[in-house]
Structure formats: C-alpha cells, structure tokens
Protein backbone atom coordinates (compact mmCIF):
# COMPACT_ATOMS: atom_id res chain seq x y z
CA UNK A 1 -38.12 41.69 -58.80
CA UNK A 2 -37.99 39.16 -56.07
CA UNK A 3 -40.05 38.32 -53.57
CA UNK A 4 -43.53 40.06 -53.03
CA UNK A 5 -43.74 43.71 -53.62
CA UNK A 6 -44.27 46.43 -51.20
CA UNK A 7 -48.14 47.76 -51.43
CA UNK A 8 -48.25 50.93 -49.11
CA UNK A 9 -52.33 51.57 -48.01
CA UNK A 10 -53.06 54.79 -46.83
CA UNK A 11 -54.82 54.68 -43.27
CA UNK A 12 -57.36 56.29 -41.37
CA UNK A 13 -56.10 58.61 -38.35
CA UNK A 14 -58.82 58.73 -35.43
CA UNK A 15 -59.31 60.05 -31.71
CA UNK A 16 -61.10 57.64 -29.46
CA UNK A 17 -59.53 54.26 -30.76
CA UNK A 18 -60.32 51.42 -27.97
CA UNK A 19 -58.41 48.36 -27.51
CA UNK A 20 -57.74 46.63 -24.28
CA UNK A 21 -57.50 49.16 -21.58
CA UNK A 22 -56.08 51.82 -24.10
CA UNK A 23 -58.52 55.02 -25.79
CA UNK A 24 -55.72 56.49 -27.58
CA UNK A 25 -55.65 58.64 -31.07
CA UNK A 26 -54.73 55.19 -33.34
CA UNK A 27 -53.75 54.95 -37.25
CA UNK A 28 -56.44 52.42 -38.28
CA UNK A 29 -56.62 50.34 -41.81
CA UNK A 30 -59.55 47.84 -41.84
CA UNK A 31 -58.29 44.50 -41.85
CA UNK A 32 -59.50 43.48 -45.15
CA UNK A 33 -56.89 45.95 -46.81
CA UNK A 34 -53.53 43.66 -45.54
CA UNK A 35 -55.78 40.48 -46.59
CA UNK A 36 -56.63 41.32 -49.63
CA UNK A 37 -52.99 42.64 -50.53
CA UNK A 38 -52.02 39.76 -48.71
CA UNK A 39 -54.14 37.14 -50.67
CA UNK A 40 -52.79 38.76 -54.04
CA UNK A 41 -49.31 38.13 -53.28
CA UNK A 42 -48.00 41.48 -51.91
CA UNK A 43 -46.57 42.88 -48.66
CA UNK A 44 -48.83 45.14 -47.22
CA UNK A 45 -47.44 48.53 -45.24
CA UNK A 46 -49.27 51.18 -43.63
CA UNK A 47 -49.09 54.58 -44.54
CA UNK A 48 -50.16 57.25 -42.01
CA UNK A 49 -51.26 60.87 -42.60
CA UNK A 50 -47.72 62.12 -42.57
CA UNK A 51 -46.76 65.73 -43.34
CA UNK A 52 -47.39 65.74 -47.34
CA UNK A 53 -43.91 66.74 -48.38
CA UNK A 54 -42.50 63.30 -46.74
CA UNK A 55 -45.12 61.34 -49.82
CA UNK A 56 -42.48 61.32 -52.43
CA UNK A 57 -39.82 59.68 -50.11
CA UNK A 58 -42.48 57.56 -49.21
CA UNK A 59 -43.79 56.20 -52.44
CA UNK A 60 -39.93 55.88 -53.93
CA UNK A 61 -39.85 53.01 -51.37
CA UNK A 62 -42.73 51.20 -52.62
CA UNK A 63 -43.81 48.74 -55.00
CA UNK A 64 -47.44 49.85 -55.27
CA UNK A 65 -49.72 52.13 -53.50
CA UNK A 66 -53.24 51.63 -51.96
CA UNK A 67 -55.35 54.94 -51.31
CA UNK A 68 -57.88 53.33 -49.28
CA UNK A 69 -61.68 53.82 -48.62
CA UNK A 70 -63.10 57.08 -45.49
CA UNK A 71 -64.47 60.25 -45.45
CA UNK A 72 -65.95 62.47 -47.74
CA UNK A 73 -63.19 64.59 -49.29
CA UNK A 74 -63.73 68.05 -48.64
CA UNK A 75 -65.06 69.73 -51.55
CA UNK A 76 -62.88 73.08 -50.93
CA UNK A 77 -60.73 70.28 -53.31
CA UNK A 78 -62.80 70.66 -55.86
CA UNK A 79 -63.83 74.60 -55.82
CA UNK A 80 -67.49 73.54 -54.02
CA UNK A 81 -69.81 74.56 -50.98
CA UNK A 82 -70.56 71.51 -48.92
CA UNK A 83 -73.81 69.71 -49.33
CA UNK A 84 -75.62 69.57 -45.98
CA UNK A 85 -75.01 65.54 -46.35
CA UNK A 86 -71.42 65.63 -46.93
CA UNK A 87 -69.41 64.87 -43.87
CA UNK A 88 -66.85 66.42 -41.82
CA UNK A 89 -63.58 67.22 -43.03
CA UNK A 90 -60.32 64.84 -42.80
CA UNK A 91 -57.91 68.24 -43.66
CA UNK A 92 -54.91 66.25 -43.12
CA UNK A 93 -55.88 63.20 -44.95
CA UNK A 94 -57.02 64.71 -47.65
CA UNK A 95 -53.67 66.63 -48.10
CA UNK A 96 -51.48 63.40 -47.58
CA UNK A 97 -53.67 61.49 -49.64
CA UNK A 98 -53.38 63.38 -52.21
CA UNK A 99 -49.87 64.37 -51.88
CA UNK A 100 -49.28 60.13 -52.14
CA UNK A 101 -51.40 60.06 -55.80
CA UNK A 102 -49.25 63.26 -56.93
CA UNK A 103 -46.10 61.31 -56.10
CA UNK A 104 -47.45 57.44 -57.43
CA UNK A 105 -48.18 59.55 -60.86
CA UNK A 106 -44.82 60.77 -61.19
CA UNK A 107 -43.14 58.01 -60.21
CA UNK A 108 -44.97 55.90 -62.19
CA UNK A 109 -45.70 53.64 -59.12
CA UNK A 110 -48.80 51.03 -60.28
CA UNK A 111 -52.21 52.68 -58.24
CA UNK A 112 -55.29 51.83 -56.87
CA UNK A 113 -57.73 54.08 -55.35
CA UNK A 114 -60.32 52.59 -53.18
CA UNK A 115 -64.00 54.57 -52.86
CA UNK A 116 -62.74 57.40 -51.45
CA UNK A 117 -59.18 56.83 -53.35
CA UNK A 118 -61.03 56.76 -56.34
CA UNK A 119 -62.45 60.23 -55.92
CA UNK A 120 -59.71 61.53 -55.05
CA UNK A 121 -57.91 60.79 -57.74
CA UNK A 122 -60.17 62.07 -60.10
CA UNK A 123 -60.00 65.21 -57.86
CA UNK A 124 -56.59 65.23 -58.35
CA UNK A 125 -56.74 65.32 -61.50
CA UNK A 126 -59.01 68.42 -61.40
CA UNK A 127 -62.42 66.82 -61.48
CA UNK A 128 -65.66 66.97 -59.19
CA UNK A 129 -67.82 64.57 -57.04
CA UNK A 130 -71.94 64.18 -56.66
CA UNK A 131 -71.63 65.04 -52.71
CA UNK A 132 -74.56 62.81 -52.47
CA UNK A 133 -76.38 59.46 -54.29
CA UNK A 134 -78.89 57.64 -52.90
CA UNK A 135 -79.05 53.84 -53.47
CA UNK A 136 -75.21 52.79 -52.48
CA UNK A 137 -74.74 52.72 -48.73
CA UNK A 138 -78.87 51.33 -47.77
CA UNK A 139 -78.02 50.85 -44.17
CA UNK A 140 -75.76 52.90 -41.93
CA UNK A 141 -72.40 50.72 -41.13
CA UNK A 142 -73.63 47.89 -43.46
CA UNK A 143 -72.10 46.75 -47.20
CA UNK A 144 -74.67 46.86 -49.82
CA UNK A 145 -74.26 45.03 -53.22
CA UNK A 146 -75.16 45.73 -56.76
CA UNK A 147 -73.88 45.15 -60.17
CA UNK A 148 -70.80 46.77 -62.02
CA UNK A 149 -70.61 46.61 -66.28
CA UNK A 150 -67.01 47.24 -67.34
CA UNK A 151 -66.56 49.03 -70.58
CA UNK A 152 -65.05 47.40 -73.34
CA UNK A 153 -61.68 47.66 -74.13
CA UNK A 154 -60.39 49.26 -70.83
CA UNK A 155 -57.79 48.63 -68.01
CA UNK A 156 -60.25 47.25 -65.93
CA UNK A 157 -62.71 45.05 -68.36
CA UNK A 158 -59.02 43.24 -69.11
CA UNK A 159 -59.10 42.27 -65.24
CA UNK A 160 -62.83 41.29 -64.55
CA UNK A 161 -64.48 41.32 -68.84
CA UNK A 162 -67.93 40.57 -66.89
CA UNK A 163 -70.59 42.07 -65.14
CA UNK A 164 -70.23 41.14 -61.45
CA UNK A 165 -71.77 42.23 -58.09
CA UNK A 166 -69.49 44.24 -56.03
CA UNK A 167 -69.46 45.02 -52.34
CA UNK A 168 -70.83 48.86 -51.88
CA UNK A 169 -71.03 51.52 -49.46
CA UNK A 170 -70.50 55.06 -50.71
CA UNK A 171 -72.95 57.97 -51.05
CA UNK A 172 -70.26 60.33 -53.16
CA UNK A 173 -69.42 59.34 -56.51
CA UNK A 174 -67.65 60.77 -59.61
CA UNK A 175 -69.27 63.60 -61.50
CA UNK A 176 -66.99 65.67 -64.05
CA UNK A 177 -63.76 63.63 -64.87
CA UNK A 178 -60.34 64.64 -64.12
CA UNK A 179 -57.70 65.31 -67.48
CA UNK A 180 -56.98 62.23 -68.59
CA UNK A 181 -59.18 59.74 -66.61
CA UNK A 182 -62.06 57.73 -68.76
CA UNK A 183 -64.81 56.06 -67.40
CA UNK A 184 -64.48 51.79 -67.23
CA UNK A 185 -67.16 50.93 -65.36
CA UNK A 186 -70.99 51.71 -64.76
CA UNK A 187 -73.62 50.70 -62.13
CA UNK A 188 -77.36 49.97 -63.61
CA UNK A 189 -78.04 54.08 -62.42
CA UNK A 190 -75.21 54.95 -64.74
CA UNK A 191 -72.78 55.78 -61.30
CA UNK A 192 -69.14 55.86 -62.53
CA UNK A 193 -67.49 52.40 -60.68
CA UNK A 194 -64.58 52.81 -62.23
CA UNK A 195 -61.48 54.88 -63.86
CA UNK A 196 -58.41 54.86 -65.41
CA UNK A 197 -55.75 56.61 -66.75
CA UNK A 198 -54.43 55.60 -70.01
CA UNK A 199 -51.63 58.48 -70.64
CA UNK A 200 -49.71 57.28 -67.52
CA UNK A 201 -47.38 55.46 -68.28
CA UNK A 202 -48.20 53.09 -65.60
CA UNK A 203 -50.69 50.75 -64.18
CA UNK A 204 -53.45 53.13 -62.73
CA UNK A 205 -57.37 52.61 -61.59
CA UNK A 206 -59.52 53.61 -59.54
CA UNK A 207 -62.53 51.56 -58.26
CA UNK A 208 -65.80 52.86 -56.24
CA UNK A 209 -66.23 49.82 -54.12
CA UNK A 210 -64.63 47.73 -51.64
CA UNK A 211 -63.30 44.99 -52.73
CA UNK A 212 -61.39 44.64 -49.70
CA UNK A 213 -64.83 42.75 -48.11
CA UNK A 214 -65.67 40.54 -50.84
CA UNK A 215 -64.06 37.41 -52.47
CA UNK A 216 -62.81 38.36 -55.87
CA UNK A 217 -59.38 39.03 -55.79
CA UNK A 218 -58.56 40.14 -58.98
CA UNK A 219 -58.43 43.62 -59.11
CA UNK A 220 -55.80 43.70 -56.27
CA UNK A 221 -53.51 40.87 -57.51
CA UNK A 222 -53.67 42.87 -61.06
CA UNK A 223 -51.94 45.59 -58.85
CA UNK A 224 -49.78 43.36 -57.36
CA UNK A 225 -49.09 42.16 -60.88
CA UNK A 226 -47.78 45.28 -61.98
CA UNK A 227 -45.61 46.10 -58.96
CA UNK A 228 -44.17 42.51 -59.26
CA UNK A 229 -42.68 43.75 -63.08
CA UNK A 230 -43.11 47.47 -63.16
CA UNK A 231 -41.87 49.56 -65.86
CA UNK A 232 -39.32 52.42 -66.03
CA UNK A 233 -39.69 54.33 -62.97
CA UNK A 234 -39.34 58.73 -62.92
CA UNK A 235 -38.01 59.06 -59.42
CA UNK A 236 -39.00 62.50 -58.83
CA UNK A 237 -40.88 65.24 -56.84
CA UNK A 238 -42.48 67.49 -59.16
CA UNK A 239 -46.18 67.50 -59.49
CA UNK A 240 -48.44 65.35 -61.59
CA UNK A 241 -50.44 67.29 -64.03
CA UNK A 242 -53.65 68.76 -62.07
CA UNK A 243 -52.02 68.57 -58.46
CA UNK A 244 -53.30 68.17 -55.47
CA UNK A 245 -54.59 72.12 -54.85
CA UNK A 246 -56.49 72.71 -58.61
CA UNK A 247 -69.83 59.84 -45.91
CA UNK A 248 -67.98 57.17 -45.54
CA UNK A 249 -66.21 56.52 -49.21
C-alpha cells in the first residue's frame, strides 16, 4: 500500500456544542484521536453516527477503524437492567458503533476499540460489562493513571511485553467475555485492560484506556502497522458471529 492508511474514528454526536458565536448539535472526536493516528503514521477520518446499514460501505473504504472512547453502552445490549450509576443512553451510537465492529470483523479491517470501543466489542461479541468499578475515573473530568500487566504470549504483550502506567478514566469494565475474545491485559484489581481476538483473521484489540492522552504510541502505530500491509480482505455485509443485537468510557 502506499502512502498512509485511512484510520476511520468513530465520533461523539452532541447538542449544545459552542464555538465562536455558534451552539449547534456538532460531531465531536477529542483531539488526541487525529494525533495519535496522526503520530503513528495514518490518516485520520471521522466517522459520524450514520444510519447503521451505511457501516459496511463505510469500513470497505478504510484502512483501519478506531471505535473511540464515551458513554456507557446501554446495557439493553447486553440483556441487563441499568445500574443506578450507569449513564444515559447514546441509542444511536451504540447502534452505529456497533454496526462499524460487525462490518471491521467481516471485512477483516485491522481494529481498535478504545474504553468504550473496547466494551463494545466484547458486547458484540455477546459478552457483559461491570456497570460500575470504583478506582478508575478518581476525579470527575480528570485522567487517572495506574498500571497495566500484559499476558504472555498475546496480541498485545507483542506490542508493549511490559508493565506500564496507562492513562485511565472509565467506571465500566469487562465482565463475561464475548466468543472468541481472551483476556491480554490486567490492572493490579484484576480489571480486564485488554482483549483480543485470535480467530479473526485480522489484527484486532481492544484496550480500556486512553491512550489517545498519553505518550506511548505504540499501540496505535501497531494498528497503523497492520492497515499499512493488511491481509486478504472479505468485502462483505453479512454479520460477524454474535452481532450487534445478541460513564464516560
């Protein structure tokens, strides 16, 4: 492939946006997410909630695909009654969102999911979320910090083989796995950090911080690696196995 690949990020879509004189309804992406994809070597793109049969015409024109860090998804996803701490619903992200994994999967399109793009993919994939952990989000609208431990022999302990300290602010996390998905990462209070999928054919993990506002750019430019020289693609629309129906992330 020449040139940098194509890394679509999935985006926030809000009411109340300010900027200059303008309060409009705005499609919002941190910043950090076009640095970081940026700083590994990739094109970064946008990706709007968008209607979610539109995601497999989306993700055939991409290199790689960013499911980026918000809301709680809504655990309806995962057949359970909201906690009291969980937040609102984001319906239509949520459905796009996951629409976007569904497609990546059977594509074969290399995959990250961010905090709240690492839950969902495991929800995807038919497994459950802790609505609530205490210790990984200390002070509302602030990044926290704590340690990581990959696991041996995975995806992810061949991109970063030590323990490292990891921007944090979550307070859902991973609970049953999804089919498929094992576990390469742990925090000291035995919190999932990261997942995988081995059977996909394809480069695929799923971390529970943001790396986005730290330093270490590894974990994106392995993406980036992948879209750079990716495998046999399956240009298709059918569903990846588990589908999309079976605060702050």
């Amino acid at each position: 492939m020449a040139g940098r690949p194509l890394i679509g990020v999935s985006t926030y879509l809000e009411s109340g946006a300010r900027w200059g004189v303008w309060e409009l309804e705005a499609a919002l992406l941190p910043a950090g997410y076009p640095r970081l994809v940026q700083r590994a070597g990739g094109l970064a793109a946008m990706l709007p909630p968008d209607v979610p049969e539109h995601a497999a015409a989306a993700v055939a024109r991409l290199d790689g695909l960013v499911i980026a860090g918000g809301p709680d998804v809504e655990p309806v996803r995962y057949g359970a009654a909201p906690d009291p701490r969980t937040g609102p619903p984001a319906r239509a992200r949520d459905a796009w969102e996951l629409a976007l994994i569904e497609a990546a999967l059977a594509a074969r399109v290399p995959l990250l999911g961010i905090c709240r793009g690492m839950q969902l993919l495991n929800v995807a994939l038919g497994g459950t979320l802790v609505q609530h952990v205490d210790g990984h989000a200390e002070v509302v609208g602030v990044f926290g910090g704590h340690p990581v431990v990959p696991v041996p022999g995975t995806l992810y302990a061949g991109v970063v083989p030590e323990e490292t300290s990891v921007p944090t602010y979550h307070h859902q996390a991973v609970d049953r796995l999804g089919a498929g998905l094992i576990a390469s990462a742990h925090a000291a209070d035995g919190t999932v950090e990261a997942l995988e999928l081995p059977s996909a054919g394809a480069w695929v993990l799923g971390v529970q911080w943001h790396p986005e506002m730290g330093e270490d750019v590894r974990v994106m430019r392995a993406l980036v690696d992948a879209a750079s020289a990716p495998p046999e693609r399956v240009r298709r629309s059918s569903p990846a196995p588990g589908g999309p129906d079976a605060h702050p992330a």
